[in-house]
Structure formats: structure tokens, C-alpha cells
C-alpha atoms as a PDB file:
ATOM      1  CA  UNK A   1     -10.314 -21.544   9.400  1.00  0.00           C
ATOM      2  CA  UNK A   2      -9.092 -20.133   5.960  1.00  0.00           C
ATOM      3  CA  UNK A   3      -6.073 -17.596   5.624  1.00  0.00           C
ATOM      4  CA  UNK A   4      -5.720 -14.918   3.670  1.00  0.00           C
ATOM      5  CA  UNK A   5      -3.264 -13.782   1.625  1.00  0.00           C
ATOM      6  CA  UNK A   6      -1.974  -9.937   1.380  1.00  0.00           C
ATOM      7  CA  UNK A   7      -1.406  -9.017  -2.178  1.00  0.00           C
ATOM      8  CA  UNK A   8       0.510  -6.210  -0.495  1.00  0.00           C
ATOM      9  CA  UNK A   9       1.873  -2.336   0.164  1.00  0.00           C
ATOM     10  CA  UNK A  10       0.825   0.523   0.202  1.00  0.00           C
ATOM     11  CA  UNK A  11      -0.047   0.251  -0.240  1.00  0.00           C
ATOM     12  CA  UNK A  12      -2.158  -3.051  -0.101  1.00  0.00           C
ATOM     13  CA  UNK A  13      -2.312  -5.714  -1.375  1.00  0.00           C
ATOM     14  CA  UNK A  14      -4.432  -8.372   0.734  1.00  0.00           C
ATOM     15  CA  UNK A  15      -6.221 -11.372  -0.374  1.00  0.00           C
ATOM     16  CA  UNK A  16     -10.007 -12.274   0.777  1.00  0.00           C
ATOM     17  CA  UNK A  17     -12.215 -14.512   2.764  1.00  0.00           C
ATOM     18  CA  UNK A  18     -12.245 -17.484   0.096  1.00  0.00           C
ATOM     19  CA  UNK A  19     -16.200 -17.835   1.040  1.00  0.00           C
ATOM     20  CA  UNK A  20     -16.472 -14.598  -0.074  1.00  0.00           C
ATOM     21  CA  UNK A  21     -14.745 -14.504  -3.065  1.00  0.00           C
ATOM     22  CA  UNK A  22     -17.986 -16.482  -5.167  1.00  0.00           C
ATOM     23  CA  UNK A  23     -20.311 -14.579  -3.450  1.00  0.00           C
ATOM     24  CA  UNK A  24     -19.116 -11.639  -5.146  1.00  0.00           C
ATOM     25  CA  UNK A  25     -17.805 -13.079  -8.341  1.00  0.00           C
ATOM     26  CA  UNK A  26     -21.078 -12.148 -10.460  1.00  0.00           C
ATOM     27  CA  UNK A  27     -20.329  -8.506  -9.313  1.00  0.00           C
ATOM     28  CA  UNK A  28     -16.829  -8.809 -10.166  1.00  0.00           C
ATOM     29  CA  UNK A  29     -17.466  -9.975 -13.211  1.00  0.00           C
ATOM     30  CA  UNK A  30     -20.124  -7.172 -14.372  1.00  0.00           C
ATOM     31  CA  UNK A  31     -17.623  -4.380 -12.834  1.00  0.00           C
ATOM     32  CA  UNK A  32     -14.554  -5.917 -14.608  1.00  0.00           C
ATOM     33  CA  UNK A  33     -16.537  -5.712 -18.323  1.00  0.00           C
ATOM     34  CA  UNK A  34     -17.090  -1.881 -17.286  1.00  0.00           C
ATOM     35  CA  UNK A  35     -13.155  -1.167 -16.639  1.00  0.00           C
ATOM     36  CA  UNK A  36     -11.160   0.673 -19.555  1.00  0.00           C
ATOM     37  CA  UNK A  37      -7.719   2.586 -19.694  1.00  0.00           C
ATOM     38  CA  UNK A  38      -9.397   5.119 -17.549  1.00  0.00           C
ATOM     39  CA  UNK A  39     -10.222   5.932 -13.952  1.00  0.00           C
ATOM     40  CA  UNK A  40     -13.360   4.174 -12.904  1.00  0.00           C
ATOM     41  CA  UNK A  41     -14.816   5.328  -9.791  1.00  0.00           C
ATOM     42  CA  UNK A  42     -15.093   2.331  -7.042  1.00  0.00           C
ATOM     43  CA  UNK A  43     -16.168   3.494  -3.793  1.00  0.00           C
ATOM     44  CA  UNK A  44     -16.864   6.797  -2.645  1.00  0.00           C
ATOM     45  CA  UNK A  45     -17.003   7.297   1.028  1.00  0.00           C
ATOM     46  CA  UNK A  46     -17.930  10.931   1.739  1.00  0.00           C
ATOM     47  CA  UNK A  47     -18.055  10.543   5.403  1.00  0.00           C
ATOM     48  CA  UNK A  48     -14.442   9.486   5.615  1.00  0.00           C
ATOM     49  CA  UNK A  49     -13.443  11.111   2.792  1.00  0.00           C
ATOM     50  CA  UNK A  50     -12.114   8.405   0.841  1.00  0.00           C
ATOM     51  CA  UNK A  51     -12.477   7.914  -3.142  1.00  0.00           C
ATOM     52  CA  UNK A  52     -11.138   4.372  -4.432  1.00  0.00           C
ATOM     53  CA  UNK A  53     -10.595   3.886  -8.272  1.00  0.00           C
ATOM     54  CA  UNK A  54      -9.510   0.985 -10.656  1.00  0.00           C
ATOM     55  CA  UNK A  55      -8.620   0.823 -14.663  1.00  0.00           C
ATOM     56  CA  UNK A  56      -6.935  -2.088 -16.704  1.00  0.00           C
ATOM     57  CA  UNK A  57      -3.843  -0.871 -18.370  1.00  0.00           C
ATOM     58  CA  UNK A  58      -1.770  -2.316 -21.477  1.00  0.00           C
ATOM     59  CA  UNK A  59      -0.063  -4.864 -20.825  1.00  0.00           C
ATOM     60  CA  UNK A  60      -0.722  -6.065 -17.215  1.00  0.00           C
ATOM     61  CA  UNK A  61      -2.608  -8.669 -15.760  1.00  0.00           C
ATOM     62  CA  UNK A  62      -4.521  -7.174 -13.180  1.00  0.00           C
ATOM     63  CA  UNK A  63      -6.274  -4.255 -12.392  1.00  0.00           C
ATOM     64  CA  UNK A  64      -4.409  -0.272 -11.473  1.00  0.00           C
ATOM     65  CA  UNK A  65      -5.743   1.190  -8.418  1.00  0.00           C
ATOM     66  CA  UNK A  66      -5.716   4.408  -6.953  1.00  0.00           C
ATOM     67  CA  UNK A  67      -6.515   6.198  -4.026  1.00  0.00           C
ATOM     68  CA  UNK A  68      -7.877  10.083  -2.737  1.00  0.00           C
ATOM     69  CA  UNK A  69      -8.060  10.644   0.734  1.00  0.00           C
ATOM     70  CA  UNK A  70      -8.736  13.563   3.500  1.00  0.00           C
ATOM     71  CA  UNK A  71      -6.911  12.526   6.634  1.00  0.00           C
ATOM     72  CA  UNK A  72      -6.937  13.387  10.041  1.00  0.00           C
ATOM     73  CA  UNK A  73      -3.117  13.068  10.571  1.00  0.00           C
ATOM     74  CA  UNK A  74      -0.281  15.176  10.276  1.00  0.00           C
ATOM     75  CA  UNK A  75       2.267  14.279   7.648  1.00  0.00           C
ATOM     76  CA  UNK A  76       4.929  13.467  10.142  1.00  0.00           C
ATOM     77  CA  UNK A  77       2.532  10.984  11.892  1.00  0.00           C
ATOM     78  CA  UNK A  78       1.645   9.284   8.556  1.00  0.00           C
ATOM     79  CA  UNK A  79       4.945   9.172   7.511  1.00  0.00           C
ATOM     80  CA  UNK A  80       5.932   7.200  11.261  1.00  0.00           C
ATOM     81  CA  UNK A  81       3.564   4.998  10.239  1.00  0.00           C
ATOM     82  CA  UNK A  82       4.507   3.864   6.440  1.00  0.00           C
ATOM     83  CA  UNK A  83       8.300   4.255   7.832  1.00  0.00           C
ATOM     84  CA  UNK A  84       8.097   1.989  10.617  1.00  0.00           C
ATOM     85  CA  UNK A  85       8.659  -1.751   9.144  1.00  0.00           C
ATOM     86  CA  UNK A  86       8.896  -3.712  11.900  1.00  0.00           C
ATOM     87  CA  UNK A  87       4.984  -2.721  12.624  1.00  0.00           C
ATOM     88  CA  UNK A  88       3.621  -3.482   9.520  1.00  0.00           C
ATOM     89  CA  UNK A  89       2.332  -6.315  10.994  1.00  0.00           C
ATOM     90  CA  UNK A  90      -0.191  -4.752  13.513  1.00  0.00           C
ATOM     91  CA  UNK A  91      -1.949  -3.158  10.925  1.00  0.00           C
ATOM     92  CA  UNK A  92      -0.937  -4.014   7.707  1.00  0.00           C
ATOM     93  CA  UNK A  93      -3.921  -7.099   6.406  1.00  0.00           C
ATOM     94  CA  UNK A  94      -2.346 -10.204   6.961  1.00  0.00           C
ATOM     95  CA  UNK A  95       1.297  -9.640   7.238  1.00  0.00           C
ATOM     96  CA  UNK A  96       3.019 -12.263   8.468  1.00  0.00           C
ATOM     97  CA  UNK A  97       6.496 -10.792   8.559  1.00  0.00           C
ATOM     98  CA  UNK A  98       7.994  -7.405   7.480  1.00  0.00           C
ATOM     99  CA  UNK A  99      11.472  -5.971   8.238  1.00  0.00           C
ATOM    100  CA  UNK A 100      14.275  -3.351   7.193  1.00  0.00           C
ATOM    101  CA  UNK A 101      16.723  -5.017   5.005  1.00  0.00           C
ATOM    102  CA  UNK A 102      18.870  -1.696   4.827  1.00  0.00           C
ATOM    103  CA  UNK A 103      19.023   1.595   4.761  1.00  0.00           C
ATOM    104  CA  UNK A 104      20.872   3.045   1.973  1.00  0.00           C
ATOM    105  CA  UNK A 105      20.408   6.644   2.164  1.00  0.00           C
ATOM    106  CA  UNK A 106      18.113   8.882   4.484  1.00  0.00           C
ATOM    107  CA  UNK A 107      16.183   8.223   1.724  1.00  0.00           C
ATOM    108  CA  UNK A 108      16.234   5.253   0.716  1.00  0.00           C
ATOM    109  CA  UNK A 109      15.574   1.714   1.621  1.00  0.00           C
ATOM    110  CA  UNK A 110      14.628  -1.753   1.304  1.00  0.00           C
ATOM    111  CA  UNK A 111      12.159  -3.992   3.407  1.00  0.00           C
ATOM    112  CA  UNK A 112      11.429  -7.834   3.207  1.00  0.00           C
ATOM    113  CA  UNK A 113       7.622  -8.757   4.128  1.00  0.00           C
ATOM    114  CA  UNK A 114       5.642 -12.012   3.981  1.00  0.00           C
ATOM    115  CA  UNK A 115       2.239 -12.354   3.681  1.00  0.00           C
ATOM    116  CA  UNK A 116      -0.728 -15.441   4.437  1.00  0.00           C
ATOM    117  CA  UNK A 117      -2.350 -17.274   1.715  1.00  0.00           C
ATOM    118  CA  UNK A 118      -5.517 -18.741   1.907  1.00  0.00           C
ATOM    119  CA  UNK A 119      -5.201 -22.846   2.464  1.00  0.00           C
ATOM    120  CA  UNK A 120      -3.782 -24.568  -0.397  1.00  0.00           C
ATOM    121  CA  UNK A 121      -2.253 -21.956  -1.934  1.00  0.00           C
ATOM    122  CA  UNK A 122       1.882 -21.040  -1.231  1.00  0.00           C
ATOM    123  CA  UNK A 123       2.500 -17.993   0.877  1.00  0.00           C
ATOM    124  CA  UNK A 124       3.948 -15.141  -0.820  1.00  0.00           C
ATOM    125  CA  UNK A 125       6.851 -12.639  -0.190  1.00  0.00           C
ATOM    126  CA  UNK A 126       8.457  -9.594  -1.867  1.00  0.00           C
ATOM    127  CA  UNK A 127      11.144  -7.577  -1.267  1.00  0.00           C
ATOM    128  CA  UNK A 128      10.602  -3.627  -2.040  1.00  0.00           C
ATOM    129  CA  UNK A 129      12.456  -0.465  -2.560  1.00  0.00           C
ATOM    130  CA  UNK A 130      11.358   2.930  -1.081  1.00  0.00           C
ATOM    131  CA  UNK A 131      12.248   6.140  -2.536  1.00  0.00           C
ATOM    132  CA  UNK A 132      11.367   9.618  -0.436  1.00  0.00           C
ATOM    133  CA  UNK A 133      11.296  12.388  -2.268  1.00  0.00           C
ATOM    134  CA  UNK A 134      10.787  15.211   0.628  1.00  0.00           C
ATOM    135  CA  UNK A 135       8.771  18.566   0.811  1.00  0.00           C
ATOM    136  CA  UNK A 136      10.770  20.918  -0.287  1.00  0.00           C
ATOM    137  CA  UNK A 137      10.225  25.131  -0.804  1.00  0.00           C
ATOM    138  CA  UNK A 138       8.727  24.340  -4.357  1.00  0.00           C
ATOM    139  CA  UNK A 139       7.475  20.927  -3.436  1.00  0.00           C
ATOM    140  CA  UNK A 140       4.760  21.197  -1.017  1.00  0.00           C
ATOM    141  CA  UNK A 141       4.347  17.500  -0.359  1.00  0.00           C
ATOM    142  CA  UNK A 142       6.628  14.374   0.371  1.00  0.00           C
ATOM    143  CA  UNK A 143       6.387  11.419  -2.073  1.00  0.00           C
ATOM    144  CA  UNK A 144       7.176   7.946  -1.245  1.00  0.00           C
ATOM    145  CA  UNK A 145       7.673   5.755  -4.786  1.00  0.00           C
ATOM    146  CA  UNK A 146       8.010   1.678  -3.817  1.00  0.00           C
ATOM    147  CA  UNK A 147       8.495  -0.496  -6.168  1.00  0.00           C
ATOM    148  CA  UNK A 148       9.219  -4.211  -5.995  1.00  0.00           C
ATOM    149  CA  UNK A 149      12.922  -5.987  -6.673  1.00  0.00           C
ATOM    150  CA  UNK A 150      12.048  -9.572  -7.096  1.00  0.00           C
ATOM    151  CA  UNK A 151      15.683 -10.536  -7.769  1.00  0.00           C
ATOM    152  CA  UNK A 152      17.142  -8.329  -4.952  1.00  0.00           C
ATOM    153  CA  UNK A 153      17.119 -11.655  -2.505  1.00  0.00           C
ATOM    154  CA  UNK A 154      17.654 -15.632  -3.487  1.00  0.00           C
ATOM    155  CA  UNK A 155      13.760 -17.401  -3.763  1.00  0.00           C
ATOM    156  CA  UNK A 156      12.225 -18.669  -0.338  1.00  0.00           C
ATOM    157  CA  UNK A 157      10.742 -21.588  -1.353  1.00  0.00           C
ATOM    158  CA  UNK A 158       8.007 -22.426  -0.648  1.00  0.00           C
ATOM    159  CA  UNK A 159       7.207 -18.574  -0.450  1.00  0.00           C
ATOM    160  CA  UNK A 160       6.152 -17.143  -3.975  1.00  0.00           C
ATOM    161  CA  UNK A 161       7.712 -13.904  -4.759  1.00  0.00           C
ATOM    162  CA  UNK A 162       5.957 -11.421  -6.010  1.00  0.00           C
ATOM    163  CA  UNK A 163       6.726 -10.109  -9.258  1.00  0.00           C
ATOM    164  CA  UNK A 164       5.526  -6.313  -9.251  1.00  0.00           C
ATOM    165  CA  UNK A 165       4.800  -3.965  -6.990  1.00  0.00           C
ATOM    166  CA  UNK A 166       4.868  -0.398  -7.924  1.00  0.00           C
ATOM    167  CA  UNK A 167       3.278   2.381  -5.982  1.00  0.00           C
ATOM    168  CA  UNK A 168       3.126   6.073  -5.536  1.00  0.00           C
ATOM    169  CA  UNK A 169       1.731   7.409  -2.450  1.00  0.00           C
ATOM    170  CA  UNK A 170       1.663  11.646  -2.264  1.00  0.00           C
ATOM    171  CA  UNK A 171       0.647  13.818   0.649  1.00  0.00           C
ATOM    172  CA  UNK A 172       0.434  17.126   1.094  1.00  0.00           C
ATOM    173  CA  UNK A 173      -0.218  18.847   4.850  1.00  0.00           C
ATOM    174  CA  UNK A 174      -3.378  20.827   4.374  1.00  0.00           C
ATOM    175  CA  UNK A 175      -3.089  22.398   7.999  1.00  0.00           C
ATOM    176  CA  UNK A 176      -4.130  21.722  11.179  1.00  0.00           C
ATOM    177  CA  UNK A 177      -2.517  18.225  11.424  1.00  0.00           C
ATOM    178  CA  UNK A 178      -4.807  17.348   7.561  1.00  0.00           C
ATOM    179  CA  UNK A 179      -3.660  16.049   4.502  1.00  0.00           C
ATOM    180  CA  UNK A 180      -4.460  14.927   1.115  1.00  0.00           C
ATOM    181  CA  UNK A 181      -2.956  11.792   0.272  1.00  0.00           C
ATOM    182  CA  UNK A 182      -3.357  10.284  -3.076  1.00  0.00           C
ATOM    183  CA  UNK A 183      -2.150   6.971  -3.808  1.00  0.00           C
ATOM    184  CA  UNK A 184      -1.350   4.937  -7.235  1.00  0.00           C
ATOM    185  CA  UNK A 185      -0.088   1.649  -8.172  1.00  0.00           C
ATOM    186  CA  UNK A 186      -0.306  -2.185  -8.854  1.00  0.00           C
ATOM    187  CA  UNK A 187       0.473  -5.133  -7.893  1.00  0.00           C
ATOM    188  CA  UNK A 188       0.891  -8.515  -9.504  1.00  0.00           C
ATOM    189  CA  UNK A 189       1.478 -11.443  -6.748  1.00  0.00           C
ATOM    190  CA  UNK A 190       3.139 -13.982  -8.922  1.00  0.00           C
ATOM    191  CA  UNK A 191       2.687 -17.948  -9.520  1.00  0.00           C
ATOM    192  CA  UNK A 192      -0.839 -19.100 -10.388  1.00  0.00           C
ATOM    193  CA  UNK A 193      -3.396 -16.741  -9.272  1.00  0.00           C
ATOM    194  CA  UNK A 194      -7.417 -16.207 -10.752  1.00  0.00           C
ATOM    195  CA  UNK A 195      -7.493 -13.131 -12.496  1.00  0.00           C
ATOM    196  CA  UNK A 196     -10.778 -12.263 -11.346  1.00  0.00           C
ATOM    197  CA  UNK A 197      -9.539 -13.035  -7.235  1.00  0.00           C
ATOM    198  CA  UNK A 198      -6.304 -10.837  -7.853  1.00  0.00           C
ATOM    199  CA  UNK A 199      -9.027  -8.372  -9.325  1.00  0.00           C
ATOM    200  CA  UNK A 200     -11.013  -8.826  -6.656  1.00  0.00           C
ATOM    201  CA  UNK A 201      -8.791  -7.727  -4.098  1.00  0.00           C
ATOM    202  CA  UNK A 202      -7.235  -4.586  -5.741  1.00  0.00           C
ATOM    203  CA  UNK A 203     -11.188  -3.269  -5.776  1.00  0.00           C
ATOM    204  CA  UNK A 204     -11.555  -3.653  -1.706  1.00  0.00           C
ATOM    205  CA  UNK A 205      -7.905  -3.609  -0.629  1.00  0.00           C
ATOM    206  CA  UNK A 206      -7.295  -0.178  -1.221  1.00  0.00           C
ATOM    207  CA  UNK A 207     -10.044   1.118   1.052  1.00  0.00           C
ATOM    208  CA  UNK A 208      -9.312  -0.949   4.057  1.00  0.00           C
ATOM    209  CA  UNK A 209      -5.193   0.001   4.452  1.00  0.00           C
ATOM    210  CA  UNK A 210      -6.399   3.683   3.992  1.00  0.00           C
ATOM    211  CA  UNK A 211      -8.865   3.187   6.658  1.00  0.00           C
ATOM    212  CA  UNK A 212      -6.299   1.172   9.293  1.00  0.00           C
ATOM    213  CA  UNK A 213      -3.951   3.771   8.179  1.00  0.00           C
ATOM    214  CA  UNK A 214      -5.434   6.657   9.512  1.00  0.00           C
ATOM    215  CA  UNK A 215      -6.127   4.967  12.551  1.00  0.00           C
ATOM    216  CA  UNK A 216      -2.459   3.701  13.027  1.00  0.00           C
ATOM    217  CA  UNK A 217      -1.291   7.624  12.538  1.00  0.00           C
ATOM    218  CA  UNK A 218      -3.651   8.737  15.307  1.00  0.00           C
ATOM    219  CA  UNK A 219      -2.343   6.111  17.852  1.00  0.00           C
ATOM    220  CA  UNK A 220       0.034   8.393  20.689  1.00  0.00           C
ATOM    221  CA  UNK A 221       3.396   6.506  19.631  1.00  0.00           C
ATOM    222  CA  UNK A 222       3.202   8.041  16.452  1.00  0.00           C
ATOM    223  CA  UNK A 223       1.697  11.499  17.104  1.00  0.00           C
ATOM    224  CA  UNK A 224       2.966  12.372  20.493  1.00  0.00           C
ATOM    225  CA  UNK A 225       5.421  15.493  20.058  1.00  0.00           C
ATOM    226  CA  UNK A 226       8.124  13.516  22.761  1.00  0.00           C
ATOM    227  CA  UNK A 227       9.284  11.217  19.923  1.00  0.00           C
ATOM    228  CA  UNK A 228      12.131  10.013  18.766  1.00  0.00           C
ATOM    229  CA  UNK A 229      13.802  11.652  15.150  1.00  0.00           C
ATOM    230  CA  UNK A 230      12.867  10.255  12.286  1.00  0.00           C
ATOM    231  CA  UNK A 231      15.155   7.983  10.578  1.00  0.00           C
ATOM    232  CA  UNK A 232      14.683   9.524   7.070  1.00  0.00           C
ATOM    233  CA  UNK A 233      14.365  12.613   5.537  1.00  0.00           C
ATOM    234  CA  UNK A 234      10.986  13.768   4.531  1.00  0.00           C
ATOM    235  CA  UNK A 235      11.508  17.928   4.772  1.00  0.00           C
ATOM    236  CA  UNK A 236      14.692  19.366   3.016  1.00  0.00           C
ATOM    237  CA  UNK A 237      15.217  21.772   5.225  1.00  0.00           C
ATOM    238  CA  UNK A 238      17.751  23.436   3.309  1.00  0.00           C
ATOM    239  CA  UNK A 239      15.040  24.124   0.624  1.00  0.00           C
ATOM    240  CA  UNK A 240      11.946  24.716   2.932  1.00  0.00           C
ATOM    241  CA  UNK A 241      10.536  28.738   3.263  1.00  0.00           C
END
């Protein structure tokens, strides 16, 4: 059976199904010629309330995706979810391995994750840095900016490392245990990869973490009120109403 290899994140950043990668390649070929510097609508679920975008920017070799979502979760129970490393690998596509490096600040850290590649092609890995900025009286929303620090640990081989990974993921508590959450960001895995598969995977990868997102955040062990604290700061208390 073929692996799969997880571009990454959020987040995401997964590879595909190599059968399914020609199937689709005519299609990925006609929506790539339609891409500009602009937001180009992808996939519009209106049941889940999901929108998924793409645009090529200056200057980078694959595709910019973003994300604009309606979610049944609190922000506290989303934020259990992108906080807790360790788990990454129960819902995060294909991840092999992801854990805490260090904690430099309440709001601050870095994590280490691995991901599957499809057969014949080298596993990758990255190491990222998360930045929380909390909600705050003026700030009604926590932001979480990750970007990736190639250099940060020596080379695995025969792991690739990734060579970019920035994101921006925003959510703002809409009441009722809602939120909007609006995602940004790109990825570039490194080594020798098809455009048009790295392409490929930034137009369906997006959709899919939201999806197992939302579902992780509704799981009991991350919305039950009989939790443990948080580990980091995402309300500034000292600035909240």
C-alpha cells in the first residue's frame, strides 16, 4: 500500500493517494492556469460552513491557501486541540511523529513533527515556532502565527526538512461555544517535489484538517469543563473587560 506524505500544519500540509494524484492532474492543471495574486475561491461548503481559497504569490513555488470557517467549538476547546503536540498524531493527516521541543514563554514554543511520504520518496520533517498572541480587551480574538525554523535542529537524514512553513490561524468566539476561524499560510516541503502534486495538496489539504479539527475540539477531553489549565496563555486577563 502507498503512504502519504503530510505537507503539514495548520495548518496542513498532507500529501495524496499517488493513484489519485493523475486522476486529477487535468483538473489541476486547468485550475492552476486560473490562479493569480488574488483569492480564488476553491471549495465552498455551506453546510459546514467552510470556504477554502488558493492564489500564487511572487516569488514562491507553490500555491497560498487560506481558510474561513464557522465552528462548533469554543475557543478554549480549539485552542486544546492546536496546543496539544503530542496528539497531533490522532488527527493530524499522516503524522508520524510530533512533540514539544520547548516552551519558551506562555507564549511561545517550538514542536518537532514528522510526516509519511508516499513510497520512493524521503520522509519529511520540520521543526516550527508558535507565537500566541491572546484576546485581549481591544483584541477580541487569539492569534496563533507558526512559522517554520529549518536550521533550529541538525538535518535527520534521511528525513527532508522542510523549508517554509508560515501560517496564521485567527479565531474569534462568536458565542455560544462558536467561532470564526480564518486561517492563512504556505508551505513549501523541500527537496524534489512536482509542482503541480505540492499544488495539488494545498487545494484539498486545507479542507480536511478544518474538518478533523472541529471534530477533535468536540471530543470530551478537550471540552469537558473538569480539565486541566492550559499551559499557555490565550486570554490576557489583565487586559480583558
Amino acid at each position: 500500500m502507498y503512504k502519504k506524505l503530510t505537507i503539514l500544519p495548520l495548518l496542513a500540509c498532507m500529501f495524496w493517494p499517488i493513484q489519485s494524484v493523475y486522476a486529477d492532474s487535468n483538473d489541476l492543471d486547468e485550475f492552476r492556469s486560473k490562479l493569480t495574486n488574488e483569492w480564488l475561491l476553491v471549495k465552498n461548503d455551506r453546510l459546514r460552513q467552510i470556504k477554502t481559497y488558493a492564489r500564487l504569490e511572487d516569488g514562491k513555488r507553490y500555491r497560498s491557501f487560506k481558510v474561513e470557517a464557522n465552528l462548533d467549538v469554543s475557543t478554549e476547546a480549539l485552542a486544546r486541540v492546536l496546543l496539544d503536540f503530542e496528539n497531533y498524531t490522532r488527527w493530524f493527516w499522516k503524522t508520524r511523529e510530533s512533540k514539544l521541543i520547548r516552551q519558551n514563554s506562555p507564549t511561545e514554543y517550538m514542536v518537532y513533527m514528522v510526516h509519511d511520504a508516499p513510497y520512493g520518496l524521503p520522509d519529511r520533517d520540520t521543526v516550527i515556532k508558535g507565537t500566541i498572541e491572546p484576546q485581549a480587551k481591544n483584541k477580541p480574538y487569539v492569534t496563533l502565527r507558526v512559522t517554520a525554523t529549518p536550521d533550529a535542529l541538525p538535518a535527520k537524514p534521511p528525513l527532508v526538512r522542510m523549508i517554509a512553513e508560515e501560517m496564521t490561524i485567527k479565531f474569534t468566539p462568536t458565542g455560544n461555544n462558536k467561532l470564526e476561524m480564518t486561517t492563512e499560510g504556505y508551505f513549501d516541503p523541500g527537496g524534489v517535489v512536482p509542482a503541480w502534486a505540492a499544488n495539488f495538496v494545498q487545494r484539498s489539504a486545507p479542507y480536511a484538517v478544518i474538518v478533523a479539527l472541529q471534530r477533535m475540539a468536540q471530543r470530551p477531553e478537550y471540552n469537558s469543563k473538569s480539565k486541566q489549565p492550559l499551559p499557555f496563555t490565550i486570554y490576557n486577563y489583565d487586559n480583558l473587560p
